[in-house]
C-alpha atoms as a PDB file:
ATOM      1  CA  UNK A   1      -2.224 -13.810 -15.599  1.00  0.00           C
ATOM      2  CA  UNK A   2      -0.687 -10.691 -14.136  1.00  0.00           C
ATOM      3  CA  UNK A   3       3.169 -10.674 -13.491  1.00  0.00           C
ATOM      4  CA  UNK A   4       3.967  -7.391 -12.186  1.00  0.00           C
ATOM      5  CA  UNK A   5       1.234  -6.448  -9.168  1.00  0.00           C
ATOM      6  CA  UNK A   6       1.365  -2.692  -7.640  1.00  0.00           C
ATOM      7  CA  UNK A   7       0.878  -3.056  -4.010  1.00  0.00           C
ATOM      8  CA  UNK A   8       0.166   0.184  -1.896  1.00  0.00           C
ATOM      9  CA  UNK A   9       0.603  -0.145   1.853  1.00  0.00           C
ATOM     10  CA  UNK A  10       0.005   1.480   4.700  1.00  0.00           C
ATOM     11  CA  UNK A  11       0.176  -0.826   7.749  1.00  0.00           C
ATOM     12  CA  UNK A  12      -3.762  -1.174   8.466  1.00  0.00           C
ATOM     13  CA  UNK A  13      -5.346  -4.735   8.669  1.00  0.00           C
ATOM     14  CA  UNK A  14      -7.064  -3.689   5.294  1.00  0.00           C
ATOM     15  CA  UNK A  15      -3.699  -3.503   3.510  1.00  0.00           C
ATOM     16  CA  UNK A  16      -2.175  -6.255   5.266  1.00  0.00           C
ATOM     17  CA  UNK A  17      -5.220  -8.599   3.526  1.00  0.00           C
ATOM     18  CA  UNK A  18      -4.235  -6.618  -0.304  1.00  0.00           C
ATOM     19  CA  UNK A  19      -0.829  -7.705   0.324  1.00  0.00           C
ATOM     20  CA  UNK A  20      -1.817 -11.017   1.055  1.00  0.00           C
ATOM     21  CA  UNK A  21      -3.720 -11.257  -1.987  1.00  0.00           C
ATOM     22  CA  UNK A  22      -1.526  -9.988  -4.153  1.00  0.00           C
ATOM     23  CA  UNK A  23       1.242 -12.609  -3.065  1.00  0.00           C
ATOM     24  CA  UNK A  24      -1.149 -15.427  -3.282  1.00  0.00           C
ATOM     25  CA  UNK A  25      -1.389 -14.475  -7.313  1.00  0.00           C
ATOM     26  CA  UNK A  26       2.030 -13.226  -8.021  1.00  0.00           C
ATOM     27  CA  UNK A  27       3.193 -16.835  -6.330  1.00  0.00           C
ATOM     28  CA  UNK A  28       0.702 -18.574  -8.710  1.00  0.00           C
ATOM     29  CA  UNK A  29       1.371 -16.714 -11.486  1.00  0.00           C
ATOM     30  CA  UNK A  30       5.424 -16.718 -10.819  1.00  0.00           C
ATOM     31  CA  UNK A  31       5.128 -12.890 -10.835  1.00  0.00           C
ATOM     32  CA  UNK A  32       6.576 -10.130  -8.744  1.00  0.00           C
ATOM     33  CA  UNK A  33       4.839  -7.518  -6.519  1.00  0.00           C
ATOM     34  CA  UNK A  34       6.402  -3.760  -5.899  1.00  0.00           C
ATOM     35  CA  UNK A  35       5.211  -2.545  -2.543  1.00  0.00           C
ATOM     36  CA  UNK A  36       4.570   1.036  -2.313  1.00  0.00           C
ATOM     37  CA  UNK A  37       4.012   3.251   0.460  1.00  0.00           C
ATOM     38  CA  UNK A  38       3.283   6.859   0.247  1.00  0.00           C
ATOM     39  CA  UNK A  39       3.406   9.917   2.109  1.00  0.00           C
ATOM     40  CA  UNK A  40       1.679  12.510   0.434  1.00  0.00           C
ATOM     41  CA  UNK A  41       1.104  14.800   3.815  1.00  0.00           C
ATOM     42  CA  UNK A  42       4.408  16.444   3.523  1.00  0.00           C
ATOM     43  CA  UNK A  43       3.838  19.345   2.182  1.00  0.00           C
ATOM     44  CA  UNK A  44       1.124  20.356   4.457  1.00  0.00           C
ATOM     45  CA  UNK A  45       3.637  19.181   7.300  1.00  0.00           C
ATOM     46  CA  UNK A  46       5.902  21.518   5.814  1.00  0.00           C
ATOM     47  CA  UNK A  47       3.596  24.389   5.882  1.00  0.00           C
ATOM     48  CA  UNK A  48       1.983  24.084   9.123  1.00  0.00           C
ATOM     49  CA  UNK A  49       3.191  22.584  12.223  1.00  0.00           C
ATOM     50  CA  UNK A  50       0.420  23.080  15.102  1.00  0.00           C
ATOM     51  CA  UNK A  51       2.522  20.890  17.459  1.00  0.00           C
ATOM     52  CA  UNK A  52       5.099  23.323  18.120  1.00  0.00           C
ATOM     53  CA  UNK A  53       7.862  20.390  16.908  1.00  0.00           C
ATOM     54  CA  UNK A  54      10.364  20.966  14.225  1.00  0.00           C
ATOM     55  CA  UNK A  55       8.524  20.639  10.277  1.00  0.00           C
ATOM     56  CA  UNK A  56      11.998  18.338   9.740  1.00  0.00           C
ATOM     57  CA  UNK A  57      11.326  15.836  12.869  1.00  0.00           C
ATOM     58  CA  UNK A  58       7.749  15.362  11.580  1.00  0.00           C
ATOM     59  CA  UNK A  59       8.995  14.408   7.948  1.00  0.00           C
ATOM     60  CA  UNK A  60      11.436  12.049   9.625  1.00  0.00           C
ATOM     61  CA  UNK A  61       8.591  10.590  11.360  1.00  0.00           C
ATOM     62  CA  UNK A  62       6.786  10.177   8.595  1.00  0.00           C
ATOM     63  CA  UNK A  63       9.761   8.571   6.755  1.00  0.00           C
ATOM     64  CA  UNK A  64      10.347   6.203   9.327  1.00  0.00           C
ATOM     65  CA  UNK A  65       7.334   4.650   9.801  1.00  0.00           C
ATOM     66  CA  UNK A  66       6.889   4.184   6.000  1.00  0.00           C
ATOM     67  CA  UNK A  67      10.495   2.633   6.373  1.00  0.00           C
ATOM     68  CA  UNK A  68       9.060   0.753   8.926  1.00  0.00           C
ATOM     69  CA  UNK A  69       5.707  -0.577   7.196  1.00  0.00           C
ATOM     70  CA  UNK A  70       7.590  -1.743   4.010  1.00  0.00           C
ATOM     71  CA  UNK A  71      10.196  -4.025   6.281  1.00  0.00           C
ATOM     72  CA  UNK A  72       7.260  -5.791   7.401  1.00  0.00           C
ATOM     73  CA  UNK A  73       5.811  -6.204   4.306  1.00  0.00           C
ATOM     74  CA  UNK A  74       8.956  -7.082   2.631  1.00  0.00           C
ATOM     75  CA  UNK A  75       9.135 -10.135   5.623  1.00  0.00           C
ATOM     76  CA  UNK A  76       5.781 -11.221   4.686  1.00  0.00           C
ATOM     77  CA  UNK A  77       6.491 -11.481   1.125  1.00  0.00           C
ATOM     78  CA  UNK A  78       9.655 -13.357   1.381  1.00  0.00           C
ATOM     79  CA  UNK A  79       8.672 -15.902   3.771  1.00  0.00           C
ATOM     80  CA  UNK A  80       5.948 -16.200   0.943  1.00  0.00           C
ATOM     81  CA  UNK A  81       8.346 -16.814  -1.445  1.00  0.00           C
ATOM     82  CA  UNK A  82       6.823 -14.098  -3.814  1.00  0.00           C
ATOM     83  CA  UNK A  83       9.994 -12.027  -5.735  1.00  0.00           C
ATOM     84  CA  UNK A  84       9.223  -8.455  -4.471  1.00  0.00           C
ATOM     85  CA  UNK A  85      10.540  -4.615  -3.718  1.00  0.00           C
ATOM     86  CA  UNK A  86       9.765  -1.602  -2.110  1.00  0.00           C
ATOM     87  CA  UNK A  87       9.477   1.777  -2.419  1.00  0.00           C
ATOM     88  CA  UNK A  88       8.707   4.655   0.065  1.00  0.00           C
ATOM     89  CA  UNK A  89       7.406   7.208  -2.141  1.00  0.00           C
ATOM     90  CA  UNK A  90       7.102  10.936  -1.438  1.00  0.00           C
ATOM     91  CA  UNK A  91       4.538  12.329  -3.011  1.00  0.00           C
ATOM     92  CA  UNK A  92       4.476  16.274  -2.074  1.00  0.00           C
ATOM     93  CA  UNK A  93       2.009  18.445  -3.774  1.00  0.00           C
ATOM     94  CA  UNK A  94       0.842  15.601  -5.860  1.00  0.00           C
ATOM     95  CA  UNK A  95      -2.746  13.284  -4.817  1.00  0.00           C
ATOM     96  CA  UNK A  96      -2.550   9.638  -3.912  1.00  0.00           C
ATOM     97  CA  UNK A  97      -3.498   8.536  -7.508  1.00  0.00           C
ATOM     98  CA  UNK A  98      -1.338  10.394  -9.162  1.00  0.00           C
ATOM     99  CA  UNK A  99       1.687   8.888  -7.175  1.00  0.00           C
ATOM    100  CA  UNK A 100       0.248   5.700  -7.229  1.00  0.00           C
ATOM    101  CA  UNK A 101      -0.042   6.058 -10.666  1.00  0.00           C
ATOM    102  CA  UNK A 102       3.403   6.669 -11.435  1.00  0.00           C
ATOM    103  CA  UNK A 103       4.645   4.039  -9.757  1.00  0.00           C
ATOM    104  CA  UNK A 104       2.585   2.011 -12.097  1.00  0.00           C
ATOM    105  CA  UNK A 105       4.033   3.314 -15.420  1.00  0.00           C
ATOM    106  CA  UNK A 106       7.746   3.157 -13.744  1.00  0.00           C
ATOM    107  CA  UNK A 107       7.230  -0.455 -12.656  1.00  0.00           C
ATOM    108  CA  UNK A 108       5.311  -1.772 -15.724  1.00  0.00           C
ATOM    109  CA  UNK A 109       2.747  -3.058 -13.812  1.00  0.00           C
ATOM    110  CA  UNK A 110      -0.402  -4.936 -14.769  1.00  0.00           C
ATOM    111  CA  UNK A 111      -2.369  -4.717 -11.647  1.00  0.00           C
ATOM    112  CA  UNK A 112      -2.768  -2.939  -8.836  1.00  0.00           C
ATOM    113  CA  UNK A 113      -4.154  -4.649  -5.334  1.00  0.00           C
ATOM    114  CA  UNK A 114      -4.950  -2.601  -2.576  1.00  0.00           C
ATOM    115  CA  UNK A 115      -7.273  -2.941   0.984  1.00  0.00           C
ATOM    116  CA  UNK A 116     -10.210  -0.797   1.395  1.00  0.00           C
ATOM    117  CA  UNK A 117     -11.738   0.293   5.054  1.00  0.00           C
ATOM    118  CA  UNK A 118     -15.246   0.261   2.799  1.00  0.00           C
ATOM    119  CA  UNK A 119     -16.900   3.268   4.675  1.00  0.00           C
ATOM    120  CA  UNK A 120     -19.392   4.501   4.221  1.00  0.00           C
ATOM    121  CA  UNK A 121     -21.939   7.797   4.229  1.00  0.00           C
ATOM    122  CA  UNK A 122     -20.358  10.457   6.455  1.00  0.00           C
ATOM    123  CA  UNK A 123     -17.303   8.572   7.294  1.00  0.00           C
ATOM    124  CA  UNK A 124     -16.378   8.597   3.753  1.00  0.00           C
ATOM    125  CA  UNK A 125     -16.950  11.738   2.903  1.00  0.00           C
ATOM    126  CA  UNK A 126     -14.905  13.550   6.220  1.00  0.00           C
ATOM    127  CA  UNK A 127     -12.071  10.796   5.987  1.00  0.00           C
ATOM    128  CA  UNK A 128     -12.325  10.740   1.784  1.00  0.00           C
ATOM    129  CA  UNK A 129     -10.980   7.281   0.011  1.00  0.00           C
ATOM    130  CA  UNK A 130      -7.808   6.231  -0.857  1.00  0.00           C
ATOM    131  CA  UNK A 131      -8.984   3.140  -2.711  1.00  0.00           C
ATOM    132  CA  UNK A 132     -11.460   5.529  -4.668  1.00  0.00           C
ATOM    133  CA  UNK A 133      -8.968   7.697  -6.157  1.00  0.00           C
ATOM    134  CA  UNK A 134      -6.942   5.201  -6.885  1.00  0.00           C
ATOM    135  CA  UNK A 135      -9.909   3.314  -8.980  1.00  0.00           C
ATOM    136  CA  UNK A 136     -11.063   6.862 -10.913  1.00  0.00           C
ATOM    137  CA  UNK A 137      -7.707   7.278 -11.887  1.00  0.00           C
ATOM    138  CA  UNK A 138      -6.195   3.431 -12.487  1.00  0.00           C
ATOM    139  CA  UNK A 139      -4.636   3.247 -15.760  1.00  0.00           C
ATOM    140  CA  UNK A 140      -4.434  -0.815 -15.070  1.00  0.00           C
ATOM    141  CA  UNK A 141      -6.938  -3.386 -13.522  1.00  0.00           C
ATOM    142  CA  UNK A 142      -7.831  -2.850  -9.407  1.00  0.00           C
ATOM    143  CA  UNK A 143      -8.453  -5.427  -7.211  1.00  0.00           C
ATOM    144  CA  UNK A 144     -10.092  -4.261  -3.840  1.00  0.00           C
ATOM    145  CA  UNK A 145      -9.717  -6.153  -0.681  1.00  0.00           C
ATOM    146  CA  UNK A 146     -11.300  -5.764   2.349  1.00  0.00           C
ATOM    147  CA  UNK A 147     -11.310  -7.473   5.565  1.00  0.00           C
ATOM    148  CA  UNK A 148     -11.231  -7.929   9.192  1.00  0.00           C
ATOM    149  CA  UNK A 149      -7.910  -7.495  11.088  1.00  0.00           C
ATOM    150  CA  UNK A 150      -8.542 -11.314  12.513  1.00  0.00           C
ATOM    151  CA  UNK A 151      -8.558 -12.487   8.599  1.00  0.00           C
ATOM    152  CA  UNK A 152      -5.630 -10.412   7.672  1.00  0.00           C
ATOM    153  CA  UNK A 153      -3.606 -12.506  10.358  1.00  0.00           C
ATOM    154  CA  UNK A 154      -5.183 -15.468   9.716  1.00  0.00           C
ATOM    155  CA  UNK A 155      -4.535 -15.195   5.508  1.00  0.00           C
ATOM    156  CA  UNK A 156      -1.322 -14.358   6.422  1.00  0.00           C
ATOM    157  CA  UNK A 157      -0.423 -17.772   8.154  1.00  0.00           C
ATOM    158  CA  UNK A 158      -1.656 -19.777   5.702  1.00  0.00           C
ATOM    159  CA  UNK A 159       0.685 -17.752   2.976  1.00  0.00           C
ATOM    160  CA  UNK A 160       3.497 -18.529   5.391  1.00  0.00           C
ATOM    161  CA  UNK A 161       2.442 -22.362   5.974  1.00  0.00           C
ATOM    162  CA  UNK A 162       1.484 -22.708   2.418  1.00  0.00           C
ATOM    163  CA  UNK A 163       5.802 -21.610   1.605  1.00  0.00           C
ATOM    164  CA  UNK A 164       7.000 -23.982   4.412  1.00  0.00           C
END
């Protein structure tokens, strides 16, 4: 079974359903899960700022939503009653998989679950894939979850009846 789960966040529905996942094993398994999430924008942030705003309110921004994401995460996984961190990552100059990565040689873990928006054609190729680099590059096991925003909620009232 795995004991240490790598869970990268974002605050989507799609994510929300990984995390969900990833509690439902780590609570049967009596493992832990490190939640990650990770801005790896900044440095074109810092570069270019076409909004006329200052490059340092943007990164705050950015901070505090990731802040923001994690908290809510962190909620859902206690009132799970899963053992579980967080992490807000910044990741400047380096890809998603490559921070992702790291996070799973500094946290030991075995697995790494993360939601997928699953598009397709044209949509994939202008918006690229997260959950693709992450899978070319996984130096551990990947489990992919996608879903509806209605089954993200719905999963994650049964995790929080299922602790009750």
């Amino acid at each position: 079974m795995y004991k240490r789960i790598l869970v990268p966040i974002d605050g989507s529905q799609t994510s929300t359903s990984a995390l969900v996942a990833a509690l439902q094993m780590a609570r049967e398994s009596a493992g832990s899960v490190r939640l990650i999430h990770v801005i790896e924008e900044l440095n074109q942030v810092i570069a270019y700022d076409p909004y006329g705003a200052y490059a340092g309110d943007l990164v705050k921004v950015m901070r505090d939503n990731g802040m923001k994401v994690l908290e809510q995460a962190m909620e859902v996984a206690k009132s799970a009653g899963v053992d579980a961190d967080d992490r807000l990552v910044e990741a400047a100059g380096q890809r998603l998989a490559e921070a992702v990565n790291k996070e799973v040689q500094g946290y030991h873990a075995d697995l790494i679950v993360l939601g997928t928006h699953g598009r397709r054609g044209i949509g994939r190729v202008l918006l690229g894939s997260g959950a693709e680099q992450i899978i070319r590059a996984a130096q551990v096991p990947v489990l992919v979850t996608r879903g509806s925003e209605e089954a993200a909620i719905e999963s994650a009232k049964k995790v929080e009846l299922a602790s009750a």
